[in-house]
PDB file of N, CA and C in Angstrom:
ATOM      1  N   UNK A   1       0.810  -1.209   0.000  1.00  0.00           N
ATOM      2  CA  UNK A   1       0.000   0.000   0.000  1.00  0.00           C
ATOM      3  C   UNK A   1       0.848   1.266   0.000  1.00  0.00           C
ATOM      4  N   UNK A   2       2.524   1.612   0.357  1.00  0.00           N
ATOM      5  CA  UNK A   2       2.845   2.412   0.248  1.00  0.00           C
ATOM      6  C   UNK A   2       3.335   2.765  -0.932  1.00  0.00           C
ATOM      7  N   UNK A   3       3.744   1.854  -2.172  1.00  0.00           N
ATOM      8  CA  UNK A   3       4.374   2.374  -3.533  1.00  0.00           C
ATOM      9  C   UNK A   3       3.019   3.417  -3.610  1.00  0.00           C
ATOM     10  N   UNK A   4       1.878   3.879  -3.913  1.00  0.00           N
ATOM     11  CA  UNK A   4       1.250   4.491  -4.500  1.00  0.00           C
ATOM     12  C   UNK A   4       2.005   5.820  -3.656  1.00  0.00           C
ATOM     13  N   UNK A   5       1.744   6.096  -2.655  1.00  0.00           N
ATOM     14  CA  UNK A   5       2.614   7.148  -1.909  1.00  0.00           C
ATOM     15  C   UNK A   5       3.476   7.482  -2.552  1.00  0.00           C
ATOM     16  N   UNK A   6       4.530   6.680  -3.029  1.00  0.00           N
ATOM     17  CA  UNK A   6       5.680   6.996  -3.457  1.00  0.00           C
ATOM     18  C   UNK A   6       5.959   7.384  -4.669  1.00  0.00           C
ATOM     19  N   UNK A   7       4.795   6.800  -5.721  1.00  0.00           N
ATOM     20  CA  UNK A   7       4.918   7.392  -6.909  1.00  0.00           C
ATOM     21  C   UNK A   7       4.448   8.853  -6.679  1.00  0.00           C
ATOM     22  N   UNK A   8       3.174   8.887  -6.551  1.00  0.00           N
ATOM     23  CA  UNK A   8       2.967  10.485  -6.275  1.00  0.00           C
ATOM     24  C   UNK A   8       3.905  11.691  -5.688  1.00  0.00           C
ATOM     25  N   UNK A   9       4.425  11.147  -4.628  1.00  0.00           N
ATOM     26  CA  UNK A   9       5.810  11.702  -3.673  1.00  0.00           C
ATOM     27  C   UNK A   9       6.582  11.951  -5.331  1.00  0.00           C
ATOM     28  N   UNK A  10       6.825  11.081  -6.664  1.00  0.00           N
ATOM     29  CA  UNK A  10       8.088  11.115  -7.154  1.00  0.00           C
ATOM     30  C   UNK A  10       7.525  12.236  -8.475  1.00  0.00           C
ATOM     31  N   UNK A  11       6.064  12.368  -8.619  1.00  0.00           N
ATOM     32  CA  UNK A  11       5.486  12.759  -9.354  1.00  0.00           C
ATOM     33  C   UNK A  11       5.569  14.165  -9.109  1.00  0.00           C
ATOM     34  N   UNK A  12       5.116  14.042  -7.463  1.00  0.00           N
ATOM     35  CA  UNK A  12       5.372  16.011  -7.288  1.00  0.00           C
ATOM     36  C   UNK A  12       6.483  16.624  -7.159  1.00  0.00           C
ATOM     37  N   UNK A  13       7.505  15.468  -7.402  1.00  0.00           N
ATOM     38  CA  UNK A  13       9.023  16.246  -6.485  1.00  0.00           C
ATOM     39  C   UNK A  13       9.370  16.512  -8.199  1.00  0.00           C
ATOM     40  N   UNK A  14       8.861  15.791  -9.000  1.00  0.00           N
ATOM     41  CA  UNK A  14       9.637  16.160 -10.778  1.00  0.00           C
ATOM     42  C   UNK A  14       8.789  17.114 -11.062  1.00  0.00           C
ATOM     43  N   UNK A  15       7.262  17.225 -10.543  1.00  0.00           N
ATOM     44  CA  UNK A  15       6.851  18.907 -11.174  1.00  0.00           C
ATOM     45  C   UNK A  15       7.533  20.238 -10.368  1.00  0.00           C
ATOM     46  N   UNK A  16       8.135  19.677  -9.577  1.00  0.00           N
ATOM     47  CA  UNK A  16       8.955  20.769  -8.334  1.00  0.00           C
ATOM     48  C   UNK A  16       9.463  21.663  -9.227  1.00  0.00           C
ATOM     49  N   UNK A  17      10.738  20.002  -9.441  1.00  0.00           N
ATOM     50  CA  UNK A  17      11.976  20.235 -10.426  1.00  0.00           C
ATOM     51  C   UNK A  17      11.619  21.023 -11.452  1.00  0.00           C
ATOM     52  N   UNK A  18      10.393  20.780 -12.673  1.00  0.00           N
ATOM     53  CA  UNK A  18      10.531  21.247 -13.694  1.00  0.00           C
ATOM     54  C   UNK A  18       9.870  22.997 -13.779  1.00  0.00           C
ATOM     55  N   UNK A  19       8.994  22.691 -12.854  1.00  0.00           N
ATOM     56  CA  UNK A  19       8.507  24.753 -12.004  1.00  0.00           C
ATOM     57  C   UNK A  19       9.789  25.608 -11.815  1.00  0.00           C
ATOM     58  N   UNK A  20      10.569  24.979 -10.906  1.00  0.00           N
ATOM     59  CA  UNK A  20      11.778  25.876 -10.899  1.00  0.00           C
ATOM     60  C   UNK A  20      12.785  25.613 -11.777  1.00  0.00           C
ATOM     61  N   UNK A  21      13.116  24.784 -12.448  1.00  0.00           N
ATOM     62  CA  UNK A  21      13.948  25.049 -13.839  1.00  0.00           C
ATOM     63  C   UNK A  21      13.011  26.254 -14.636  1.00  0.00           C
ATOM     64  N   UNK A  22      11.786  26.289 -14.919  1.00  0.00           N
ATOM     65  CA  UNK A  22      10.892  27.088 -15.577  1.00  0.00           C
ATOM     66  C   UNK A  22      11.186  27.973 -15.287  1.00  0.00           C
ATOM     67  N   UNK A  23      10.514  28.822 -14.199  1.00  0.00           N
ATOM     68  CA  UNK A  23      10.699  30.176 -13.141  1.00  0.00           C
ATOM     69  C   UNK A  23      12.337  30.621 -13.321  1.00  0.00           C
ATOM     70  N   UNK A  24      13.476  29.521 -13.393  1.00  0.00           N
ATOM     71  CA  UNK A  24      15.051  30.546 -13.212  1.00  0.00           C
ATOM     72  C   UNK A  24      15.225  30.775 -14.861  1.00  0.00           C
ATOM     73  N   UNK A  25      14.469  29.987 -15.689  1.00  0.00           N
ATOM     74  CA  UNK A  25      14.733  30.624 -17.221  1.00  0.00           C
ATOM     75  C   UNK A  25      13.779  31.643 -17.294  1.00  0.00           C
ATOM     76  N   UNK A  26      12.654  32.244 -16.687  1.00  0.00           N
ATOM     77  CA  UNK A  26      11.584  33.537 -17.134  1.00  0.00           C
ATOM     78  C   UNK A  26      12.205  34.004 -16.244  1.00  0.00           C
ATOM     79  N   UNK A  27      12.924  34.133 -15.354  1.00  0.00           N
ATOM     80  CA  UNK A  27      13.553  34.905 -14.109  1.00  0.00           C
ATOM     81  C   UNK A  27      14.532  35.913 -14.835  1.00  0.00           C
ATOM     82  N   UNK A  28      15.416  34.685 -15.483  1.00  0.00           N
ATOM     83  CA  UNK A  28      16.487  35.177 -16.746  1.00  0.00           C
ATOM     84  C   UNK A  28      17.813  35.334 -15.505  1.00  0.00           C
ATOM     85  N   UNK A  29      17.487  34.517 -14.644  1.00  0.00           N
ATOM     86  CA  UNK A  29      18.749  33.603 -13.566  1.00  0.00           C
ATOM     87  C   UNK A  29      19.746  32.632 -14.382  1.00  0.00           C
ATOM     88  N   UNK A  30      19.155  31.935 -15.549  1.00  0.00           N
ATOM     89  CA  UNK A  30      20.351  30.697 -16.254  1.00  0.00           C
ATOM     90  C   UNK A  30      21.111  31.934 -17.265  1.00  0.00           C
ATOM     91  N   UNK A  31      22.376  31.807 -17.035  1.00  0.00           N
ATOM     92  CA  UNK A  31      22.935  32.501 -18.240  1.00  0.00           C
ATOM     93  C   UNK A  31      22.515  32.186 -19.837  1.00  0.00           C
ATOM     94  N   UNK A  32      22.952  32.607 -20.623  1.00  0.00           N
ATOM     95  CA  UNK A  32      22.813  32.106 -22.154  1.00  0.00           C
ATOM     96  C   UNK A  32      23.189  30.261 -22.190  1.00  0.00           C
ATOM     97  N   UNK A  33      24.673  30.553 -21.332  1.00  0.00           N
ATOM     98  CA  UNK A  33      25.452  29.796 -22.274  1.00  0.00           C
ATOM     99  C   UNK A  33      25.003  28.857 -22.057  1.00  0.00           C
ATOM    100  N   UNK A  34      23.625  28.179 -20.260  1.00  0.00           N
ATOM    101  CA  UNK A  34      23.111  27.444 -19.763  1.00  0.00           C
ATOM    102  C   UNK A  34      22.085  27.357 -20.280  1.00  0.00           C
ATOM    103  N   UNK A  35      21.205  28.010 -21.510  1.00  0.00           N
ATOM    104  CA  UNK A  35      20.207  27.795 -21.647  1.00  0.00           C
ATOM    105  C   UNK A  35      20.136  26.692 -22.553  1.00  0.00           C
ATOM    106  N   UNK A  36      18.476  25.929 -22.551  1.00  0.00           N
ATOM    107  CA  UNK A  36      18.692  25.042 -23.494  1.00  0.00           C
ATOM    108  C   UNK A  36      17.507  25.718 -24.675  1.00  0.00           C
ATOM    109  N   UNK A  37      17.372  26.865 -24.598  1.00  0.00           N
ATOM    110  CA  UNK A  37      16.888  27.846 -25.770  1.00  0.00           C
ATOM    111  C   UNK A  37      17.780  28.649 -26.475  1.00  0.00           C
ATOM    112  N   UNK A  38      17.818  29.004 -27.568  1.00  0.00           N
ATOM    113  CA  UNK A  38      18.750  29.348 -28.827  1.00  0.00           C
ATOM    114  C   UNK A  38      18.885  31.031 -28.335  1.00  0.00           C
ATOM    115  N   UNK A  39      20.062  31.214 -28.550  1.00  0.00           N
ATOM    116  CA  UNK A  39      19.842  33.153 -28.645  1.00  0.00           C
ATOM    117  C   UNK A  39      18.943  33.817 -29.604  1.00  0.00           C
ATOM    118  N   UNK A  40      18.449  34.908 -29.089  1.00  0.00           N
ATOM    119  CA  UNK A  40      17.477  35.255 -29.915  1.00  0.00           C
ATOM    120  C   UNK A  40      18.033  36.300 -31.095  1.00  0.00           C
ATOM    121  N   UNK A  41      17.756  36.464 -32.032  1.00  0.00           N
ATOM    122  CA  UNK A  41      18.212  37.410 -32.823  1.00  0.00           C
ATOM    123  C   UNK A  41      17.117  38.012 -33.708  1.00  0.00           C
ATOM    124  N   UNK A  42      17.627  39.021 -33.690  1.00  0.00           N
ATOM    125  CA  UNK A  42      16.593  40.221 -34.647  1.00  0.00           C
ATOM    126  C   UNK A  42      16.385  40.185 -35.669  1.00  0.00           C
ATOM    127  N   UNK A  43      17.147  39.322 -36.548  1.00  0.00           N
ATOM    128  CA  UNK A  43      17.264  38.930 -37.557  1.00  0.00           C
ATOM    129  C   UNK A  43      16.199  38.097 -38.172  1.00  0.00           C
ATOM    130  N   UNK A  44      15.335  37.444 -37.342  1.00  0.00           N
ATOM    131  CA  UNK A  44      14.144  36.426 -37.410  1.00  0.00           C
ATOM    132  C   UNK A  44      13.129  36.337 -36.673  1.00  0.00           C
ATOM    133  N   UNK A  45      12.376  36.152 -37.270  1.00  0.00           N
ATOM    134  CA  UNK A  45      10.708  36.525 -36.907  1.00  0.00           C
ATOM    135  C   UNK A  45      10.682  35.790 -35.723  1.00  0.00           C
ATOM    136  N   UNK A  46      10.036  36.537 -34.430  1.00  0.00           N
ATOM    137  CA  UNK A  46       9.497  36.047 -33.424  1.00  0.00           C
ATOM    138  C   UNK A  46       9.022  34.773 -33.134  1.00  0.00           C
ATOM    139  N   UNK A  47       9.330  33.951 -32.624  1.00  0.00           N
ATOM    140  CA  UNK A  47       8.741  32.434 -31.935  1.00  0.00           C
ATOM    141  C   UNK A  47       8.876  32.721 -30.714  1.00  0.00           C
ATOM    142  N   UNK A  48       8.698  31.114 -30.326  1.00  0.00           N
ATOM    143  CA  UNK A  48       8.430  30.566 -29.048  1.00  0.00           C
ATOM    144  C   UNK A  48       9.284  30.907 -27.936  1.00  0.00           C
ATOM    145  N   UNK A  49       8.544  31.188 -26.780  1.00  0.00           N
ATOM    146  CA  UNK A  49       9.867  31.388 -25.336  1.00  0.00           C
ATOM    147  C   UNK A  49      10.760  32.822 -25.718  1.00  0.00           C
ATOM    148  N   UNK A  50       9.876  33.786 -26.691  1.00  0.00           N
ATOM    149  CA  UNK A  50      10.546  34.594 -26.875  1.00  0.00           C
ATOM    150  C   UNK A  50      10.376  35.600 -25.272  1.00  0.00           C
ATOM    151  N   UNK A  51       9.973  35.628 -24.651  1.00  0.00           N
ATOM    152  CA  UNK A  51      10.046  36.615 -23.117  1.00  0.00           C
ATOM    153  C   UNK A  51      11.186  35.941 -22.950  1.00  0.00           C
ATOM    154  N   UNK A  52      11.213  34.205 -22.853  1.00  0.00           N
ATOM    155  CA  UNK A  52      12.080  33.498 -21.651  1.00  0.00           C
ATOM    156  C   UNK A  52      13.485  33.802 -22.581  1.00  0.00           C
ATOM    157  N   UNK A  53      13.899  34.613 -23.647  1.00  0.00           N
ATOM    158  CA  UNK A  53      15.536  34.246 -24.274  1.00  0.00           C
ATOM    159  C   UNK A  53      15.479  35.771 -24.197  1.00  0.00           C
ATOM    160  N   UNK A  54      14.674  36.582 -24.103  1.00  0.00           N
ATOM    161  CA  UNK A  54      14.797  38.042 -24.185  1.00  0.00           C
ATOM    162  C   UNK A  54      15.183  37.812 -22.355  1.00  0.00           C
ATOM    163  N   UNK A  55      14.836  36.891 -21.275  1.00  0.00           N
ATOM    164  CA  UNK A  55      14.868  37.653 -19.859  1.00  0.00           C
ATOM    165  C   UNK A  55      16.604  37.436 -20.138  1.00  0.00           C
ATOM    166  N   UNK A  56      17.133  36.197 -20.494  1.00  0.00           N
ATOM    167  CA  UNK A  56      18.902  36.200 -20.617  1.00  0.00           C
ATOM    168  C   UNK A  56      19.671  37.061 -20.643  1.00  0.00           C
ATOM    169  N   UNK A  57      19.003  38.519 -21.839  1.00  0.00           N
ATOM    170  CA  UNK A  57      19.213  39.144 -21.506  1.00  0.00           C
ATOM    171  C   UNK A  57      19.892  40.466 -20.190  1.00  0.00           C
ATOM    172  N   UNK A  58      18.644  40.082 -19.382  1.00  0.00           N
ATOM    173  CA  UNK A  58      18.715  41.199 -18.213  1.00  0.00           C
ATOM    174  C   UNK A  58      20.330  41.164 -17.708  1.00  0.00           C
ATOM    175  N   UNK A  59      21.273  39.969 -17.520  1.00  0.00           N
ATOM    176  CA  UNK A  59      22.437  40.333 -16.697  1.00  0.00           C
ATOM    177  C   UNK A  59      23.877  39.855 -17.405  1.00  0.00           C
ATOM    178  N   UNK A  60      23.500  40.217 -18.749  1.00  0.00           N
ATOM    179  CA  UNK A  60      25.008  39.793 -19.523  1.00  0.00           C
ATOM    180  C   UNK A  60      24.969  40.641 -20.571  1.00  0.00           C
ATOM    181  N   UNK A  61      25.735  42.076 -20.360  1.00  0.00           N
ATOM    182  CA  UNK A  61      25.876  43.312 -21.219  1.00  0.00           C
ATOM    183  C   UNK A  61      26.467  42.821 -22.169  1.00  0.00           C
ATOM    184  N   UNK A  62      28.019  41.746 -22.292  1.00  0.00           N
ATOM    185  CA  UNK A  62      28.126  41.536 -23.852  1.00  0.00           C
ATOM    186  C   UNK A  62      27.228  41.059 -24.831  1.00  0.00           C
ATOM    187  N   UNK A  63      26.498  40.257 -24.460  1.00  0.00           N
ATOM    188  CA  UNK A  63      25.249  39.542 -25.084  1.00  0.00           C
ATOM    189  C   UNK A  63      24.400  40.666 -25.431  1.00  0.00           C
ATOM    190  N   UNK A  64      24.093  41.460 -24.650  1.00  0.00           N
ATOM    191  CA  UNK A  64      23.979  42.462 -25.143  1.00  0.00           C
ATOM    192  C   UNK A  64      23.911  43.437 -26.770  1.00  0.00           C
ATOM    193  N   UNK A  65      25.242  43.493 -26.397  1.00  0.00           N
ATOM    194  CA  UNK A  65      26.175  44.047 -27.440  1.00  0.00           C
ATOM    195  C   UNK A  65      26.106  43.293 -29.036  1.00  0.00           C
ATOM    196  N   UNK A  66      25.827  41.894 -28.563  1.00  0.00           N
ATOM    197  CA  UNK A  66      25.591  41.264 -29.770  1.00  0.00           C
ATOM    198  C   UNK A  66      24.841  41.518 -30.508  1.00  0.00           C
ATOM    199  N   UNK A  67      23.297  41.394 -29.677  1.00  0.00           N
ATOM    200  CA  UNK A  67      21.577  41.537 -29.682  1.00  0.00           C
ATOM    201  C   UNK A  67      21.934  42.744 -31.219  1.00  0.00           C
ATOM    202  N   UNK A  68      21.636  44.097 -30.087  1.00  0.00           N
ATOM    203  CA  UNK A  68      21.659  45.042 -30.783  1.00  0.00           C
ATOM    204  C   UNK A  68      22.324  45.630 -31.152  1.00  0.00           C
ATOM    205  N   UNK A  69      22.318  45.748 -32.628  1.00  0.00           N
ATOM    206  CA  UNK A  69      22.788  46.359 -33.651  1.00  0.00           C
ATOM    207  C   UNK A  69      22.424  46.524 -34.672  1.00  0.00           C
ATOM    208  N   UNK A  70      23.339  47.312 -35.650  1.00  0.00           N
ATOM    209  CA  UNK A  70      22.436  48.187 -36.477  1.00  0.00           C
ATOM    210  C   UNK A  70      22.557  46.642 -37.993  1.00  0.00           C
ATOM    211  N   UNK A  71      21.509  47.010 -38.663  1.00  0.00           N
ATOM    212  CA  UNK A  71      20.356  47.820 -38.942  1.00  0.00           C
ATOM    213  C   UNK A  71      19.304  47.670 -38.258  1.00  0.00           C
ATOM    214  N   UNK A  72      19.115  47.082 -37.307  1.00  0.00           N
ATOM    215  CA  UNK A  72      17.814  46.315 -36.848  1.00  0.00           C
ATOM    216  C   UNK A  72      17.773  47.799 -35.629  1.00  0.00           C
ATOM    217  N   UNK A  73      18.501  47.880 -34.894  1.00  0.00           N
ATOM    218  CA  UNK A  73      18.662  48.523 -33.932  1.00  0.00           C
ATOM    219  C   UNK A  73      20.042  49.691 -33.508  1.00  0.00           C
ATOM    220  N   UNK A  74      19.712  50.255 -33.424  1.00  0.00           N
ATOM    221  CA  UNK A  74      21.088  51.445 -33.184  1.00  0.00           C
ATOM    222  C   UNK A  74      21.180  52.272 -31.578  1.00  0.00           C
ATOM    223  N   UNK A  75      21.508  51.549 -30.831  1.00  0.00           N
ATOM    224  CA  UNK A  75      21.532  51.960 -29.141  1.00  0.00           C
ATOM    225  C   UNK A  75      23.087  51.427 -29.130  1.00  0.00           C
ATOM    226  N   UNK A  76      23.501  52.113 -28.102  1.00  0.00           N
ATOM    227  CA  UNK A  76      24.882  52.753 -27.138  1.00  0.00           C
ATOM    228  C   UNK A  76      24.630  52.317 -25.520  1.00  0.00           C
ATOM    229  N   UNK A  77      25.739  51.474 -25.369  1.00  0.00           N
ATOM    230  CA  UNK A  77      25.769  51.178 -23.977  1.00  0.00           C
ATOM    231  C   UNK A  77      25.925  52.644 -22.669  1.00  0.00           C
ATOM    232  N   UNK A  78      24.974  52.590 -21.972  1.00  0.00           N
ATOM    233  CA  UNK A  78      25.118  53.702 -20.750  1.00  0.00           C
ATOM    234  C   UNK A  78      25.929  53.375 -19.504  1.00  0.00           C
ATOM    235  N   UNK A  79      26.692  53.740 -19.058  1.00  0.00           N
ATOM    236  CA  UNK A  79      27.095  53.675 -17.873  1.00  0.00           C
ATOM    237  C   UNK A  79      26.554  53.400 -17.224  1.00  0.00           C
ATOM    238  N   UNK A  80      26.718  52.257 -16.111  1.00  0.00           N
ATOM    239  CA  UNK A  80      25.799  51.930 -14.507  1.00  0.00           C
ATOM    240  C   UNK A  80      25.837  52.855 -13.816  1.00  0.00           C
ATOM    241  N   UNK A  81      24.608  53.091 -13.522  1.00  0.00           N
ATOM    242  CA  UNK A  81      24.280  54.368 -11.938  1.00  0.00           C
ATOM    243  C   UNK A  81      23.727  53.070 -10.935  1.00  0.00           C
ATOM    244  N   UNK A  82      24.268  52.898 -10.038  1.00  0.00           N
ATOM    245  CA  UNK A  82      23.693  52.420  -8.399  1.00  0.00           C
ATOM    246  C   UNK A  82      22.603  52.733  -8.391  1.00  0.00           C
ATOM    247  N   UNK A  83      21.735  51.398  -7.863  1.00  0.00           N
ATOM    248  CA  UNK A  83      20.290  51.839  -8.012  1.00  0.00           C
ATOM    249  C   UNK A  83      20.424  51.668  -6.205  1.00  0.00           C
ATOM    250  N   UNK A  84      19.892  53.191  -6.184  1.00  0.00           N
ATOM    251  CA  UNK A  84      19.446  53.616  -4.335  1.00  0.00           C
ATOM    252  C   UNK A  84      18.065  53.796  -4.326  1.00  0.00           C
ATOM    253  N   UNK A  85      17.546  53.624  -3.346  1.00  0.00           N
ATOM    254  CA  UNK A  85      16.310  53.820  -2.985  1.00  0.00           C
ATOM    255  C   UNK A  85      15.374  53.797  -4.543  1.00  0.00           C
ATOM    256  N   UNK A  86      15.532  52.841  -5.180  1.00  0.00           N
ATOM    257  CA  UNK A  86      14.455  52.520  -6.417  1.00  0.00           C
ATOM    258  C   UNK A  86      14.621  53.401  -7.561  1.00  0.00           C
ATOM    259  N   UNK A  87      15.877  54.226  -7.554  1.00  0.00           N
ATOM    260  CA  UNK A  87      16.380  54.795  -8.813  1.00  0.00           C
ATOM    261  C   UNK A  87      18.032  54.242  -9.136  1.00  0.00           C
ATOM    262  N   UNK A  88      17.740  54.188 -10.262  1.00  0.00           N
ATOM    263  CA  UNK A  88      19.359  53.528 -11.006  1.00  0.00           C
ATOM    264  C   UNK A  88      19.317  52.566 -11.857  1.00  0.00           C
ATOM    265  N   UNK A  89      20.280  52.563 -12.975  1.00  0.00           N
ATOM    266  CA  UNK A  89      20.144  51.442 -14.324  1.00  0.00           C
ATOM    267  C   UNK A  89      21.361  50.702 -13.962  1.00  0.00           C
ATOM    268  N   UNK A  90      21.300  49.999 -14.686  1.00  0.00           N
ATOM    269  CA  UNK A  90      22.036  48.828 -14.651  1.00  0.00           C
ATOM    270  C   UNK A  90      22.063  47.400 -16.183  1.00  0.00           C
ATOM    271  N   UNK A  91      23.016  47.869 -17.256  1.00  0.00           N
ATOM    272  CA  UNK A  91      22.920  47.075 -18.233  1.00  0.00           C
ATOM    273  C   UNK A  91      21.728  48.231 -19.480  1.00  0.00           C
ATOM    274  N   UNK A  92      22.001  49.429 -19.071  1.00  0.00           N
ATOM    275  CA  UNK A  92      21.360  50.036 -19.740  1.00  0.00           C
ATOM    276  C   UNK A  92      21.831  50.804 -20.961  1.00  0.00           C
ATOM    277  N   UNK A  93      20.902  51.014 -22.286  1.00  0.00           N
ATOM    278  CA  UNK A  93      21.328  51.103 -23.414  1.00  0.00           C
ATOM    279  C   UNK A  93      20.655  52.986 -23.760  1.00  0.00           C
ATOM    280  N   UNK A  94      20.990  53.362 -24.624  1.00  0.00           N
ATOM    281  CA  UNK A  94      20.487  54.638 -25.464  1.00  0.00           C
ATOM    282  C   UNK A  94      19.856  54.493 -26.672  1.00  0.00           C
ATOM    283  N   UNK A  95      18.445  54.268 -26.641  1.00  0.00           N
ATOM    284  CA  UNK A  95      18.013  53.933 -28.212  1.00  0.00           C
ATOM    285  C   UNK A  95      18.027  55.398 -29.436  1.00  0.00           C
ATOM    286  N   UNK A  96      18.620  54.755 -30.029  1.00  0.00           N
ATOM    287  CA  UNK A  96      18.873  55.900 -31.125  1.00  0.00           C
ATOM    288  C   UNK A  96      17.814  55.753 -32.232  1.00  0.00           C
ATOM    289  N   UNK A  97      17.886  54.868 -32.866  1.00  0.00           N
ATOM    290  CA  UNK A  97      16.882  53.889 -34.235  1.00  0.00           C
ATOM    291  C   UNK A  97      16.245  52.708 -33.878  1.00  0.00           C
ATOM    292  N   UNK A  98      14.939  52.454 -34.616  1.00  0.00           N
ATOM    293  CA  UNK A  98      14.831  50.886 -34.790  1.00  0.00           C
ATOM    294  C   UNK A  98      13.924  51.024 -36.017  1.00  0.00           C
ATOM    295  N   UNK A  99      14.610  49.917 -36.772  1.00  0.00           N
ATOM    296  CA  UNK A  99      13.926  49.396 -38.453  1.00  0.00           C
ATOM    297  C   UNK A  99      14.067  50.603 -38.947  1.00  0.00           C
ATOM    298  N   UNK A 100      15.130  51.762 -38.920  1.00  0.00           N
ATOM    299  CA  UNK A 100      15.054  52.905 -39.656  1.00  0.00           C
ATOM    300  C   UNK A 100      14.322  54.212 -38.920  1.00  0.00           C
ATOM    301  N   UNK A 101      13.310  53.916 -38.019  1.00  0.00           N
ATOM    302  CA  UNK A 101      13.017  54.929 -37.509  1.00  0.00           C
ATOM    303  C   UNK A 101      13.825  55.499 -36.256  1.00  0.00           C
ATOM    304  N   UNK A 102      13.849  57.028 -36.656  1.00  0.00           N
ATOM    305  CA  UNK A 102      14.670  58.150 -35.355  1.00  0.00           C
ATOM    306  C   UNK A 102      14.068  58.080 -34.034  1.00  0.00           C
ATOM    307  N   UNK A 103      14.597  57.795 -33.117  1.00  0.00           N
ATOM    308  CA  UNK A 103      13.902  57.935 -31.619  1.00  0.00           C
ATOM    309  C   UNK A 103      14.939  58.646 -30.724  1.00  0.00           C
ATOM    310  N   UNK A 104      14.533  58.817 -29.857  1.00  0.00           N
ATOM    311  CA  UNK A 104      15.408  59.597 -28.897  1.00  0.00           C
ATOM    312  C   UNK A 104      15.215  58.948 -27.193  1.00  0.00           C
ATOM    313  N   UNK A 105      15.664  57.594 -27.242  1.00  0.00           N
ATOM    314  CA  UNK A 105      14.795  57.390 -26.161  1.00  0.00           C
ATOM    315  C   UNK A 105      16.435  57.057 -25.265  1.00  0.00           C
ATOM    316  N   UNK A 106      16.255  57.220 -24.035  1.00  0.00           N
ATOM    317  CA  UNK A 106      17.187  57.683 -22.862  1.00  0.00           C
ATOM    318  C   UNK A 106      16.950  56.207 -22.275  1.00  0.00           C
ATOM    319  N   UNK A 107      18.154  55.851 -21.804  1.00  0.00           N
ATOM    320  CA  UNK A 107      18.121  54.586 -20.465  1.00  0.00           C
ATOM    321  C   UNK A 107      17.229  53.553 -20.616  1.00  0.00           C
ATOM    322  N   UNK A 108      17.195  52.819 -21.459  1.00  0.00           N
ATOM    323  CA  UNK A 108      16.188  51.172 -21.230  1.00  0.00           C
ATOM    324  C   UNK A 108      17.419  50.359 -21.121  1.00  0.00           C
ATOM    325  N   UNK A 109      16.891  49.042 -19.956  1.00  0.00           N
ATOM    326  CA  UNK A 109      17.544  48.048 -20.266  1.00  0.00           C
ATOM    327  C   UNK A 109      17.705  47.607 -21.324  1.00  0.00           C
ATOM    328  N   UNK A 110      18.649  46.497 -21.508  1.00  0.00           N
ATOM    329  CA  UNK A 110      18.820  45.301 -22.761  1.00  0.00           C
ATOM    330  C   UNK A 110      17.476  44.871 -22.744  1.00  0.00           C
ATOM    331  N   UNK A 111      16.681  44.547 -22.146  1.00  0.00           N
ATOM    332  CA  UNK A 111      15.765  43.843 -22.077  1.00  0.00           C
ATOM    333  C   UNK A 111      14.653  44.134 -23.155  1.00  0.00           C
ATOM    334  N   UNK A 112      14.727  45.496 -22.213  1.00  0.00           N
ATOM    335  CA  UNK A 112      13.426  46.266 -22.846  1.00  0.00           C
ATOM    336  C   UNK A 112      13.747  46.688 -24.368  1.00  0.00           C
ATOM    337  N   UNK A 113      14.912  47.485 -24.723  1.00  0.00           N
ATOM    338  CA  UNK A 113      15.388  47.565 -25.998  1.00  0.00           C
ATOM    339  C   UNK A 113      15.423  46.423 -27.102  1.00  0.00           C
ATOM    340  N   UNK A 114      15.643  45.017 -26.631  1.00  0.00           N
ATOM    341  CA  UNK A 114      15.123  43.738 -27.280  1.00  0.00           C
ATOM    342  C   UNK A 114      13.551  43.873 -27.664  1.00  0.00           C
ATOM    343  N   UNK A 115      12.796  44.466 -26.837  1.00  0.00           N
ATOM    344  CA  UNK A 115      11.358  43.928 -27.136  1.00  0.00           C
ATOM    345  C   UNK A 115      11.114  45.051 -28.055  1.00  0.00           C
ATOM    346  N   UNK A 116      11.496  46.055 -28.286  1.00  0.00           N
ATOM    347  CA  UNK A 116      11.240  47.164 -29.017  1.00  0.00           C
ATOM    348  C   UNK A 116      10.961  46.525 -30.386  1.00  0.00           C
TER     349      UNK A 116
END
């Protein structure tokens, strides 16, 4: 009578596992080089898990650097300001262009400049 226990016990401990493998890739906690999703590039039309390869983004400025560029995109890496009391960037870009159009837009993350 206890195997049934135990399968279930083995059933919830692998949806554990696969929730938090989930959650640290939309977190954008696994680096690139750990992911088992492709880098994303601008170069090709939007698919799948595109939030979860854009979050990779958030904490690896060279990757970064890769992402965007021109023609697709034309932004300039900003200097880190210390974020105190809920102001400050960190991994933040200067959007200049995207697809040809002029913008003038100040301080977005990598992140956000990806989704543009």
């Amino acid at each position: 009578m206890r195997r049934p226990h135990r399968i279930i016990l083995g059933v919830l401990l692998a949806a554990l596992m696969l929730g938090a493998i989930f959650a640290a890739l939309w977190l954008g906690l696994v680096p690139q080089r750990y992911s088992p999703l492709p880098l994303i590039s601008l170069d090709e039309p939007p698919s799948w898990f595109v939030d979860i390869r854009l979050a990779a983004l958030r904490r690896d400025p060279a990757l970064c650097q890769v992402i965007l560029r021109e023609p697709h995109i034309a932004a300039t890496p900003v200097s880190d300001s210390l974020i105190k009391d809920g102001c400050g960037w960190v991994n933040a870009f200067r959007l200049s262009a995207v697809g040809g159009a002029e913008l003038g837009v100040d301080k977005l993350t990598c992140e956000a400049v990806g989704r543009v």
